[in-house]
C-alpha atoms as a PDB file:
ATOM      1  CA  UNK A   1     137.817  85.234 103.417  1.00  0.00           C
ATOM      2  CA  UNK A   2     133.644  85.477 103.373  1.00  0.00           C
ATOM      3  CA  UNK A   3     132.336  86.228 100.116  1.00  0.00           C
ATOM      4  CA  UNK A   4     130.530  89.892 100.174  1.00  0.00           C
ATOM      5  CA  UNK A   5     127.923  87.922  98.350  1.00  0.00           C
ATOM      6  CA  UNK A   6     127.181  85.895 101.490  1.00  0.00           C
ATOM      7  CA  UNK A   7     126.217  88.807 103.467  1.00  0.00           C
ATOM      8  CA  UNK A   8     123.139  90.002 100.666  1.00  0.00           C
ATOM      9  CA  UNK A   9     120.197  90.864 102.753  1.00  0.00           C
ATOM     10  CA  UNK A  10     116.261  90.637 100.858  1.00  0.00           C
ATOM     11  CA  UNK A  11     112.897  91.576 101.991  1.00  0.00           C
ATOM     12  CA  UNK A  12     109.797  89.618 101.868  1.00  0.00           C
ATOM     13  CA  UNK A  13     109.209  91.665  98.703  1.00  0.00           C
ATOM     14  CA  UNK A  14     112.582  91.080  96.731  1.00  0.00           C
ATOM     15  CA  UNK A  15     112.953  87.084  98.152  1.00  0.00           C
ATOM     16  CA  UNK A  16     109.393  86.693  96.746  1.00  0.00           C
ATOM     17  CA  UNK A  17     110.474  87.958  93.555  1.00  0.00           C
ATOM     18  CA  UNK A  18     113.899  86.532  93.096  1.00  0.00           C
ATOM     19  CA  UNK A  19     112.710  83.304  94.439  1.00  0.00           C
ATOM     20  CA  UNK A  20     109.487  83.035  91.969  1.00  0.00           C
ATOM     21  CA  UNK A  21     106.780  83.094  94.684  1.00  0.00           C
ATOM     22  CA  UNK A  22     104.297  84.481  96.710  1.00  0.00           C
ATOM     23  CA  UNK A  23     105.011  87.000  99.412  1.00  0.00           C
ATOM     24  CA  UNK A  24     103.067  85.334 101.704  1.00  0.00           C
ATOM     25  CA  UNK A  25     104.998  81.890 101.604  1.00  0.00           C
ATOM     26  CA  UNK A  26     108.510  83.882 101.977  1.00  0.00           C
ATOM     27  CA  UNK A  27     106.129  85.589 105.168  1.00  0.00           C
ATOM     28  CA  UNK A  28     105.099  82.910 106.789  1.00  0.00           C
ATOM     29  CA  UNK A  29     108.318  81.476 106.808  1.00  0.00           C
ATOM     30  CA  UNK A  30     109.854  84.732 108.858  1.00  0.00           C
ATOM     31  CA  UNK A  31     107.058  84.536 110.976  1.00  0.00           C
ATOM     32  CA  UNK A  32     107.202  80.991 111.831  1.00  0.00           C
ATOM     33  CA  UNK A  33     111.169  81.416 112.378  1.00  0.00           C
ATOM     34  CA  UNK A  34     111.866  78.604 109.732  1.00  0.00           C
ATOM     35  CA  UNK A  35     114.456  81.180 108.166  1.00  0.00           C
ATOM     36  CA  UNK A  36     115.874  83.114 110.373  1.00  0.00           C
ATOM     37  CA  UNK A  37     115.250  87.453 109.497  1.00  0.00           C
ATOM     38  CA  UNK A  38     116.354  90.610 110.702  1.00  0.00           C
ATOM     39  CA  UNK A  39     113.256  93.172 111.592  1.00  0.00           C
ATOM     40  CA  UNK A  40     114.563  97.108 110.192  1.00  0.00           C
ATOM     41  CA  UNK A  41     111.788  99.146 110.835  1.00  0.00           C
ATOM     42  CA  UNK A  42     108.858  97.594 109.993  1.00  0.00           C
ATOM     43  CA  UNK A  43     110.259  95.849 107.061  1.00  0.00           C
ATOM     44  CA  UNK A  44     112.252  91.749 107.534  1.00  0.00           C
ATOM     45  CA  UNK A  45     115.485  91.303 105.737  1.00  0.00           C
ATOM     46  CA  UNK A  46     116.457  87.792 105.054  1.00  0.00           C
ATOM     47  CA  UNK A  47     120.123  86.295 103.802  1.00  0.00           C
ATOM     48  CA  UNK A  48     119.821  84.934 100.509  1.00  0.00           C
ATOM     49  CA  UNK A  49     122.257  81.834 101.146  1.00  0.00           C
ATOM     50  CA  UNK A  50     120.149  80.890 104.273  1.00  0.00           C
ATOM     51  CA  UNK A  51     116.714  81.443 102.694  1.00  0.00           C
ATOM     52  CA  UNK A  52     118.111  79.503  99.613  1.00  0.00           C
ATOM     53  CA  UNK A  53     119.536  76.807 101.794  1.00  0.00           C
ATOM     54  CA  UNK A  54     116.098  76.639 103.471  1.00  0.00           C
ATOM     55  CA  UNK A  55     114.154  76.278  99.846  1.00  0.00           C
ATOM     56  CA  UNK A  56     116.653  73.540  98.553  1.00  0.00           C
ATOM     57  CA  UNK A  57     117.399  71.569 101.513  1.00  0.00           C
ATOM     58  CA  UNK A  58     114.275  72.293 103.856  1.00  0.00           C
ATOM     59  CA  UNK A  59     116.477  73.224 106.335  1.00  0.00           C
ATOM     60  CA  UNK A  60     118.860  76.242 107.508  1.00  0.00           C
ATOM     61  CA  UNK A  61     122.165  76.765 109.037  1.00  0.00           C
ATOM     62  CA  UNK A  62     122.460  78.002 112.582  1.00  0.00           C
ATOM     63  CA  UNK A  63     124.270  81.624 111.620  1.00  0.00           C
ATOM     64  CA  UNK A  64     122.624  84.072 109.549  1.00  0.00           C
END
């Protein structure tokens, strides 16, 4: 059974923040497709397991 905890969306703003750094790193790396987003509007959402998989390992899974 998936963990509900695996399924927590951020923005740029709240992975920034959570993550201790600039919005414009967590940016580039939506806009370069190194972590894989969700656009909602006009705002990106990003899993927190993949972007934290991405910051630890350098690398992501294939399923957000």
């Amino acid at each position: 059974m998936n963990n509900r905890a695996d399924f927590r969306m951020l923005t740029i703003t709240e992975a920034a923040e959570y993550f201790g750094l600039p919005k414009h790193f967590i940016r580039q790396l939506v806009l370069t497709k190194a972590v894989p987003s969700i656009k909602a509007g006009k705002k990106y959402l990003i899993n927190e397991k993949t972007i934290s998989e991405y910051l630890q390992n350098g690398a992501v899974c294939d399923k957000i």
